[in-house]
C-alpha atoms as a PDB file:
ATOM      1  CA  UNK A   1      37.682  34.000  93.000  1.00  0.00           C
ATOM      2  CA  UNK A   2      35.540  31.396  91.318  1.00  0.00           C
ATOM      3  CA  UNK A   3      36.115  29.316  88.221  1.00  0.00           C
ATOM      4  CA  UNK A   4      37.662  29.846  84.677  1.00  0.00           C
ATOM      5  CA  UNK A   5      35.667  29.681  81.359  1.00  0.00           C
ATOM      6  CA  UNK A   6      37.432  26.454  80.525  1.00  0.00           C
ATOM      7  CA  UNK A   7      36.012  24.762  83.422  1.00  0.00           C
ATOM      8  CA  UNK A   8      32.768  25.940  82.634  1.00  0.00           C
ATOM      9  CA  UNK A   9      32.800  25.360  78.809  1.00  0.00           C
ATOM     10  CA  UNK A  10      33.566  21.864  79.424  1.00  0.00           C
ATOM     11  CA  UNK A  11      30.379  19.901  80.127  1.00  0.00           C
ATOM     12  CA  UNK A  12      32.304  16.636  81.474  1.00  0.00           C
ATOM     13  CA  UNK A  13      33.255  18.862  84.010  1.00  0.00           C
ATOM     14  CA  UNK A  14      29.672  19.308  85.302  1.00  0.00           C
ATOM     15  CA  UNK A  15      29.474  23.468  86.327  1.00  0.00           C
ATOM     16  CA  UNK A  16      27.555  24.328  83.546  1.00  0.00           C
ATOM     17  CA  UNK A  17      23.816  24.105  83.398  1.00  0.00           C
ATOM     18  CA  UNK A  18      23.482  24.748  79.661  1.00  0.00           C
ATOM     19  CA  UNK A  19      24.923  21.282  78.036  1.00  0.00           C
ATOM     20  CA  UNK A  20      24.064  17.465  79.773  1.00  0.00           C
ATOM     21  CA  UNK A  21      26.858  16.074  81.594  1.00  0.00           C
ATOM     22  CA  UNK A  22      28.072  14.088  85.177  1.00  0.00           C
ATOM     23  CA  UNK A  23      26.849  15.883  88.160  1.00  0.00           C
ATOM     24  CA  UNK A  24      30.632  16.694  89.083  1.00  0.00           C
ATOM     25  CA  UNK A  25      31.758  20.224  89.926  1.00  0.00           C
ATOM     26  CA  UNK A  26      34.944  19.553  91.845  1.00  0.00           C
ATOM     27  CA  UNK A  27      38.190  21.583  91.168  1.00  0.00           C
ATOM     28  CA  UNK A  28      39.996  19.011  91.587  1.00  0.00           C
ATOM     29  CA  UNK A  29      38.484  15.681  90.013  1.00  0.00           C
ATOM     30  CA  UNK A  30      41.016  13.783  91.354  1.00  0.00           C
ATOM     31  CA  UNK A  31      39.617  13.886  95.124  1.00  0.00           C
ATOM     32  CA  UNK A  32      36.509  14.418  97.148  1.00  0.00           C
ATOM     33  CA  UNK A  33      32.945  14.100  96.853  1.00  0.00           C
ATOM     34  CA  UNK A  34      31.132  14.852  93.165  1.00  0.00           C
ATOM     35  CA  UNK A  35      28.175  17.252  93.579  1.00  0.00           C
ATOM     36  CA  UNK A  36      25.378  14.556  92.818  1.00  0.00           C
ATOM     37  CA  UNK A  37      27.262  12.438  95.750  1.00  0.00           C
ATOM     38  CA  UNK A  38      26.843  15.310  97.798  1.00  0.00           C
ATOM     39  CA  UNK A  39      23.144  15.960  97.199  1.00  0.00           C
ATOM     40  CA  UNK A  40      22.844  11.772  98.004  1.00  0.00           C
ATOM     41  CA  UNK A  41      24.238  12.882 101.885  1.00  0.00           C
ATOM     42  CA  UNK A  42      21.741  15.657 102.577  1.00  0.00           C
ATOM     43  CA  UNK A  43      18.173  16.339 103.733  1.00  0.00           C
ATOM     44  CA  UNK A  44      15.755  18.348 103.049  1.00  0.00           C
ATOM     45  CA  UNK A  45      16.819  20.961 105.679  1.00  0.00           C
ATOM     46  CA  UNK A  46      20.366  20.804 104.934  1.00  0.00           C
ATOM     47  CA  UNK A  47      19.961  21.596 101.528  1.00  0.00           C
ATOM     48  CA  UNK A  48      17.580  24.431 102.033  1.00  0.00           C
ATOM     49  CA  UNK A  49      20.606  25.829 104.516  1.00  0.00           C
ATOM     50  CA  UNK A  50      23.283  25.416 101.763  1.00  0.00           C
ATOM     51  CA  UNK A  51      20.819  27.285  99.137  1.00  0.00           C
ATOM     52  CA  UNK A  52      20.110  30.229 101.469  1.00  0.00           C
ATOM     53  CA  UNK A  53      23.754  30.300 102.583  1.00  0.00           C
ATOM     54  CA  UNK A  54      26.229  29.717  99.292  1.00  0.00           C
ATOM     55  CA  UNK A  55      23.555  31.506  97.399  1.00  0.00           C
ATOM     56  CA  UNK A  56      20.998  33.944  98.734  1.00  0.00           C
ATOM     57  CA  UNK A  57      18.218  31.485  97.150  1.00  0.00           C
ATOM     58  CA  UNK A  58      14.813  33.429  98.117  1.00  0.00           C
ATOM     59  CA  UNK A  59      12.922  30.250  97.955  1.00  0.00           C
ATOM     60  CA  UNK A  60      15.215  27.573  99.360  1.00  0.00           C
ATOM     61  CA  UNK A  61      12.825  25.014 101.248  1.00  0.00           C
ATOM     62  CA  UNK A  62      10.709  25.115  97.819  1.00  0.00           C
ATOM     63  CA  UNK A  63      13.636  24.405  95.493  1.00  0.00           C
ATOM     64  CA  UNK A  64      15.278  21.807  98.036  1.00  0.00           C
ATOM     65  CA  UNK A  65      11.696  20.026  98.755  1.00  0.00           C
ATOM     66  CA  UNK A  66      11.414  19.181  94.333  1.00  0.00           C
ATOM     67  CA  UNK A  67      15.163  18.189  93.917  1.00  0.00           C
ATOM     68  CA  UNK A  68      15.195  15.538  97.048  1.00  0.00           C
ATOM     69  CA  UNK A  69      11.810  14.752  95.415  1.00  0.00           C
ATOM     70  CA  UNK A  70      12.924  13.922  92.422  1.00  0.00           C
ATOM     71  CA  UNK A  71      16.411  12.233  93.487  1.00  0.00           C
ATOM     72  CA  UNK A  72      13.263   9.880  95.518  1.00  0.00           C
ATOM     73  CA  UNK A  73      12.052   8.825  92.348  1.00  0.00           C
ATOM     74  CA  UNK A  74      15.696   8.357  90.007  1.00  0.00           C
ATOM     75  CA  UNK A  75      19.262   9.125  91.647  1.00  0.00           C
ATOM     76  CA  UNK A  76      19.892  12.819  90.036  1.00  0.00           C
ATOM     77  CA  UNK A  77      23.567  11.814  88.422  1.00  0.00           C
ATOM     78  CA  UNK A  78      23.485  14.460  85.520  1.00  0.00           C
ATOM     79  CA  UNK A  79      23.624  18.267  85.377  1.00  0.00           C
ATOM     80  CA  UNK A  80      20.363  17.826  82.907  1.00  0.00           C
ATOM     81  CA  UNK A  81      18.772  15.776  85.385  1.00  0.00           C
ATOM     82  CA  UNK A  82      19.311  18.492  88.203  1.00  0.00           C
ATOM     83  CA  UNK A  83      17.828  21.893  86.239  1.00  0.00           C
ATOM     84  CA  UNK A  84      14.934  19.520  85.166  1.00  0.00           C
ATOM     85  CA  UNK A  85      14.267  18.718  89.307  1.00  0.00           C
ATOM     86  CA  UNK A  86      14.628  22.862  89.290  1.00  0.00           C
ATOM     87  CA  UNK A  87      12.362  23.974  86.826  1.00  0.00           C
ATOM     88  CA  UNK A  88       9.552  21.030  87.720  1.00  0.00           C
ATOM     89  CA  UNK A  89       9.727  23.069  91.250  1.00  0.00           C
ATOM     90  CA  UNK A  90       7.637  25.610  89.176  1.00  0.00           C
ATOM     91  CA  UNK A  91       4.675  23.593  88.229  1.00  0.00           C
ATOM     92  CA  UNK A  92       3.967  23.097  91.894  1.00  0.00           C
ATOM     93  CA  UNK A  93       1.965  25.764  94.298  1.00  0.00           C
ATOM     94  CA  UNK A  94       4.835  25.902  96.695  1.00  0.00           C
ATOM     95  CA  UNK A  95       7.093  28.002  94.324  1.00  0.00           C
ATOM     96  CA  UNK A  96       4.413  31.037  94.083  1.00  0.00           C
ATOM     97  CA  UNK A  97       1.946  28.958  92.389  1.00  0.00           C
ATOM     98  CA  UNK A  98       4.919  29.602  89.105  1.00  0.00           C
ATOM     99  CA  UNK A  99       4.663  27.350  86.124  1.00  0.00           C
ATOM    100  CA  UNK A 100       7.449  27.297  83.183  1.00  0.00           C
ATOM    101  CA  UNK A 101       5.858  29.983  80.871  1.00  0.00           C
ATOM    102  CA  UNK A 102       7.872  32.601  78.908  1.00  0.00           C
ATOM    103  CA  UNK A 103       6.952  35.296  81.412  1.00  0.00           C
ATOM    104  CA  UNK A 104       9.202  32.728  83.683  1.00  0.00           C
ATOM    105  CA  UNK A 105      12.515  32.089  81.884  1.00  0.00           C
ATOM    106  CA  UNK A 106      14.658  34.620  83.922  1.00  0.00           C
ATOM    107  CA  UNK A 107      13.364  33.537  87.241  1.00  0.00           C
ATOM    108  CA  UNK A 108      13.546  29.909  87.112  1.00  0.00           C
ATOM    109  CA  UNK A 109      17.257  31.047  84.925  1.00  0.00           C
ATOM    110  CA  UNK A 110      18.191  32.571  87.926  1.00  0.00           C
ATOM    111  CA  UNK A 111      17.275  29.747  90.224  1.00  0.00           C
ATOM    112  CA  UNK A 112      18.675  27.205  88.399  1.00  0.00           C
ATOM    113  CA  UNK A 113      22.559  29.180  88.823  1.00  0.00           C
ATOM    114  CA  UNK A 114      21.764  29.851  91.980  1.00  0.00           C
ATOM    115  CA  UNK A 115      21.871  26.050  92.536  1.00  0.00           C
ATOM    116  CA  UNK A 116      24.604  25.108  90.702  1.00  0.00           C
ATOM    117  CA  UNK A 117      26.694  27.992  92.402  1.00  0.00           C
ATOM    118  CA  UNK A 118      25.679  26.964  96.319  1.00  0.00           C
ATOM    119  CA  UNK A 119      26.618  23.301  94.837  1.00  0.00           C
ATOM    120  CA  UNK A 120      29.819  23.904  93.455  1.00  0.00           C
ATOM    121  CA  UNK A 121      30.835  26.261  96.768  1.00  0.00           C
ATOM    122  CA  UNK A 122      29.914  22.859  98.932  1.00  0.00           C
ATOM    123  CA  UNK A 123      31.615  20.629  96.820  1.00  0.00           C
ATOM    124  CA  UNK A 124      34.591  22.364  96.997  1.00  0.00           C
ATOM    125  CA  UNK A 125      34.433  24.188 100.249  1.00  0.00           C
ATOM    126  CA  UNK A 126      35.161  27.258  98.605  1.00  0.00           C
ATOM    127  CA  UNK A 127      34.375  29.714 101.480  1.00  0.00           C
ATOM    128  CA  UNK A 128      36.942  26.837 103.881  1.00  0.00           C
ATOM    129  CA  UNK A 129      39.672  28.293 101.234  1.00  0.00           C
ATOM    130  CA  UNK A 130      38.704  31.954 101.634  1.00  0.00           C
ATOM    131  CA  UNK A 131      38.272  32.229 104.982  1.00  0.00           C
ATOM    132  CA  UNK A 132      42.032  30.761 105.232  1.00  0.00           C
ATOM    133  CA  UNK A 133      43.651  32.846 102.825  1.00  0.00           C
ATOM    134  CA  UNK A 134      42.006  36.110 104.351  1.00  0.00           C
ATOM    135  CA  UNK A 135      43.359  34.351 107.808  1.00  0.00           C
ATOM    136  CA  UNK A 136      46.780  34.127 105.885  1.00  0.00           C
ATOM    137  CA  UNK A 137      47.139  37.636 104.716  1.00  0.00           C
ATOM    138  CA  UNK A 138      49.311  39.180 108.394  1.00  0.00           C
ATOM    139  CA  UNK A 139      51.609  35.965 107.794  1.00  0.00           C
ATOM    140  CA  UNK A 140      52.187  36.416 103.894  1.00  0.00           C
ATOM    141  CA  UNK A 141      52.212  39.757 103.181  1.00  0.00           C
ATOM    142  CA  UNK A 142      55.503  42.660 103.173  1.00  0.00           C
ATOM    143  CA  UNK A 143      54.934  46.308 104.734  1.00  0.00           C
ATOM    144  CA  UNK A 144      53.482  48.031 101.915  1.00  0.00           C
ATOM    145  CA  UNK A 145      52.176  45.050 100.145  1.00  0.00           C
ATOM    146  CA  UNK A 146      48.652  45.359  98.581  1.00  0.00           C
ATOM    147  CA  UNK A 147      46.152  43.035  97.984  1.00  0.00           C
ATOM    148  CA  UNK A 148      42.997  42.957  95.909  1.00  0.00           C
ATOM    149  CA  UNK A 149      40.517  40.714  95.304  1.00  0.00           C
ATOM    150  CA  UNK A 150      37.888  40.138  92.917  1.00  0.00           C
ATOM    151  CA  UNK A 151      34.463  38.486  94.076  1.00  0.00           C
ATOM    152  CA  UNK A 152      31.222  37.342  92.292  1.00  0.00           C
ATOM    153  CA  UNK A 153      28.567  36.978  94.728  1.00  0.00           C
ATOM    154  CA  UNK A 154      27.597  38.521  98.376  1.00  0.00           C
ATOM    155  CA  UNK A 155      29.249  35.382 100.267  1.00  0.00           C
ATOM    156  CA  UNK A 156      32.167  36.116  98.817  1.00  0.00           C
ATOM    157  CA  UNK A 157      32.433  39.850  99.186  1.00  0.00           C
ATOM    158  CA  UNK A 158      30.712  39.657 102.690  1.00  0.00           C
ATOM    159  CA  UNK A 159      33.757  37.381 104.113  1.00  0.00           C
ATOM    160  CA  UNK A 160      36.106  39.721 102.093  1.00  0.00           C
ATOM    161  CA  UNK A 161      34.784  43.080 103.570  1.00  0.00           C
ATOM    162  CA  UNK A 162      34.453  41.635 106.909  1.00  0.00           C
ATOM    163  CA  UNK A 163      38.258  40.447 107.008  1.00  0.00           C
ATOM    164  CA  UNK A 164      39.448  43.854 105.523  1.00  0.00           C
ATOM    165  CA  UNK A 165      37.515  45.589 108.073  1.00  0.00           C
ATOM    166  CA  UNK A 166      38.793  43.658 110.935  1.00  0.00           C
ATOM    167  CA  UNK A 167      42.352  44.170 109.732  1.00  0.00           C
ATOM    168  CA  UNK A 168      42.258  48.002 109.817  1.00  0.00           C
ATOM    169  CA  UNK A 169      41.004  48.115 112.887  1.00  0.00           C
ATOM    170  CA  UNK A 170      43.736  45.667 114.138  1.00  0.00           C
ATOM    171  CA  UNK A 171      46.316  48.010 112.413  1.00  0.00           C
ATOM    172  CA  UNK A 172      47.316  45.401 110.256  1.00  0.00           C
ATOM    173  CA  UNK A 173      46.512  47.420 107.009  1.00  0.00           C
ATOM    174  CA  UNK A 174      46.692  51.099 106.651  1.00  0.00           C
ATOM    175  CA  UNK A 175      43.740  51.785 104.260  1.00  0.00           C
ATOM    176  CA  UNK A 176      41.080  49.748 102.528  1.00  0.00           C
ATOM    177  CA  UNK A 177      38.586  50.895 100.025  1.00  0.00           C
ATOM    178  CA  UNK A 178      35.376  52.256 101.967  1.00  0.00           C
ATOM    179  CA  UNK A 179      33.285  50.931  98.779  1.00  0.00           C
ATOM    180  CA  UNK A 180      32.892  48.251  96.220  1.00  0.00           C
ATOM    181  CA  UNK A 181      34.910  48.884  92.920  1.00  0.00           C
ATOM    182  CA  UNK A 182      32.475  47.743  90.130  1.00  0.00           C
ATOM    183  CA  UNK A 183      33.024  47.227  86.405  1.00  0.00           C
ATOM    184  CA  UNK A 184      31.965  50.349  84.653  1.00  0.00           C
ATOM    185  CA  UNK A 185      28.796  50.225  81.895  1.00  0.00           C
ATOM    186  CA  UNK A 186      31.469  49.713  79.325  1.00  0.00           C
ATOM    187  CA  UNK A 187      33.086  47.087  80.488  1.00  0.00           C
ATOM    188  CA  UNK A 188      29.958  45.380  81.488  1.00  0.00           C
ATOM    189  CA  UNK A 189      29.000  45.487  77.755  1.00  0.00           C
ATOM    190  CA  UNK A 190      32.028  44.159  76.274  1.00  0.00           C
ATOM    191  CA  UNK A 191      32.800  41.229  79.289  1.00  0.00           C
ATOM    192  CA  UNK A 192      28.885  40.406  80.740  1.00  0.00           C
ATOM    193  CA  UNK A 193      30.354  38.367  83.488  1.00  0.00           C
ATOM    194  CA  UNK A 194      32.170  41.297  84.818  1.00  0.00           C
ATOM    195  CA  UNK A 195      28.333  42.641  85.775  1.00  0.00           C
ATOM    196  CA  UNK A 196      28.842  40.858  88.924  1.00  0.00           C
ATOM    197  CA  UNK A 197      32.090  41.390  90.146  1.00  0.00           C
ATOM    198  CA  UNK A 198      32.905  43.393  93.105  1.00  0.00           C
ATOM    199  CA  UNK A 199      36.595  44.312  93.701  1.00  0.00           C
ATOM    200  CA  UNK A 200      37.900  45.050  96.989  1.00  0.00           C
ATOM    201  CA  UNK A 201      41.293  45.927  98.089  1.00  0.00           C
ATOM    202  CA  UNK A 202      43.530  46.459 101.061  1.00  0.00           C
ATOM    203  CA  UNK A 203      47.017  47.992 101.723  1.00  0.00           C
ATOM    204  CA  UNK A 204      49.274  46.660 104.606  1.00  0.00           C
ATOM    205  CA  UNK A 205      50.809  49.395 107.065  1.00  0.00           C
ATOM    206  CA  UNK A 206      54.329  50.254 107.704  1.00  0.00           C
ATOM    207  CA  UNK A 207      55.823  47.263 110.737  1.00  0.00           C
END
């Protein structure tokens, strides 16, 4: 699940936080909403739900609160504009009194993917897609057939485990794995993106 490196290498395409570009994020940029037309529909507590829910954002009426803030004062169109309404969320007392020092990096790091990640989920309704797959699987799958799939954050694997759980005890599949597959240290070295994939599979019984 999730995106490919050459969606994210290209700024134009607006998923990555790390070079300027259009506040975009769709799959498909022929059709729907861009993220910065997203952020333009919702309020404060709307966006503090889509922080805590797409991304397990510890501090999401803080973060939400500075980026509607600072879309008040100029329309946030870039993905430059965005992680600077993110980090200026840490020079105020209502992120843990936090201000952008080098002791800070990796937290407000983390914060700022954690917004671009619940973004790009909303924009393209990314758990609407996995929720009908895993609905899919009893119509699309052979006696026998297996099915595996990779995730990248606890949404993701939550829905996953849930579905796979719910089929067993259906008797649609015969077996599951009872744990999270993970990448092994080695792997993690040479691929660093790998650190956060879970893999879960699932093996359809005999009909």
């Amino acid at each position: 699940l999730g995106l490919s490196s050459m969606q994210i290498y290209d700024p134009a395409r607006g998923f990555t936080f790390k070079a300027d570009g259009p506040l975009d994020m769709r799959m498909n940029s022929a059709k729907g909403l861009t993220a910065a037309q997203h952020l333009v529909r919702l309020n404060e507590a709307q966006l503090a739900n889509l922080l805590a829910e797409n991304a397990d954002e510890p501090q999401p009426q803080q973060i939400s609160k500075a980026i509607l803030e600072a879309q008040g004062h100029q329309p946030i169109e870039t993905t430059q504009q965005l992680v600077n309404a993110i980090k200026n969320a840490f020079t105020k007392s209502g992120v843990g009194s936090r201000r952008l020092t080098t002791g800070d990096e990796t937290t407000i790091d983390m914060t700022v993917r954690r917004v671009f990640q619940a973004l790009r989920i909303a924009v393209n309704d990314e758990f609407g897609a996995l929720e009908a797959l895993l609905r899919s699987l009893p119509m699309m799958m052979n006696p026998g057939g297996r099915v595996a799939i990779l995730t990248f954050h606890s949404g993701e694997d939550r829905r996953v485990k849930q579905a796979f759980k719910a089929g067993l005890q259906a008797g649609f599949f015969s077996s599951i794995s009872t744990e999270v597959i993970r990448a092994t240290p080695a792997e993690q070295h040479a691929n660093p993106r790998s650190t956060s994939a879970k893999l879960r599979y699932a093996i359809v019984g005999g009909r």
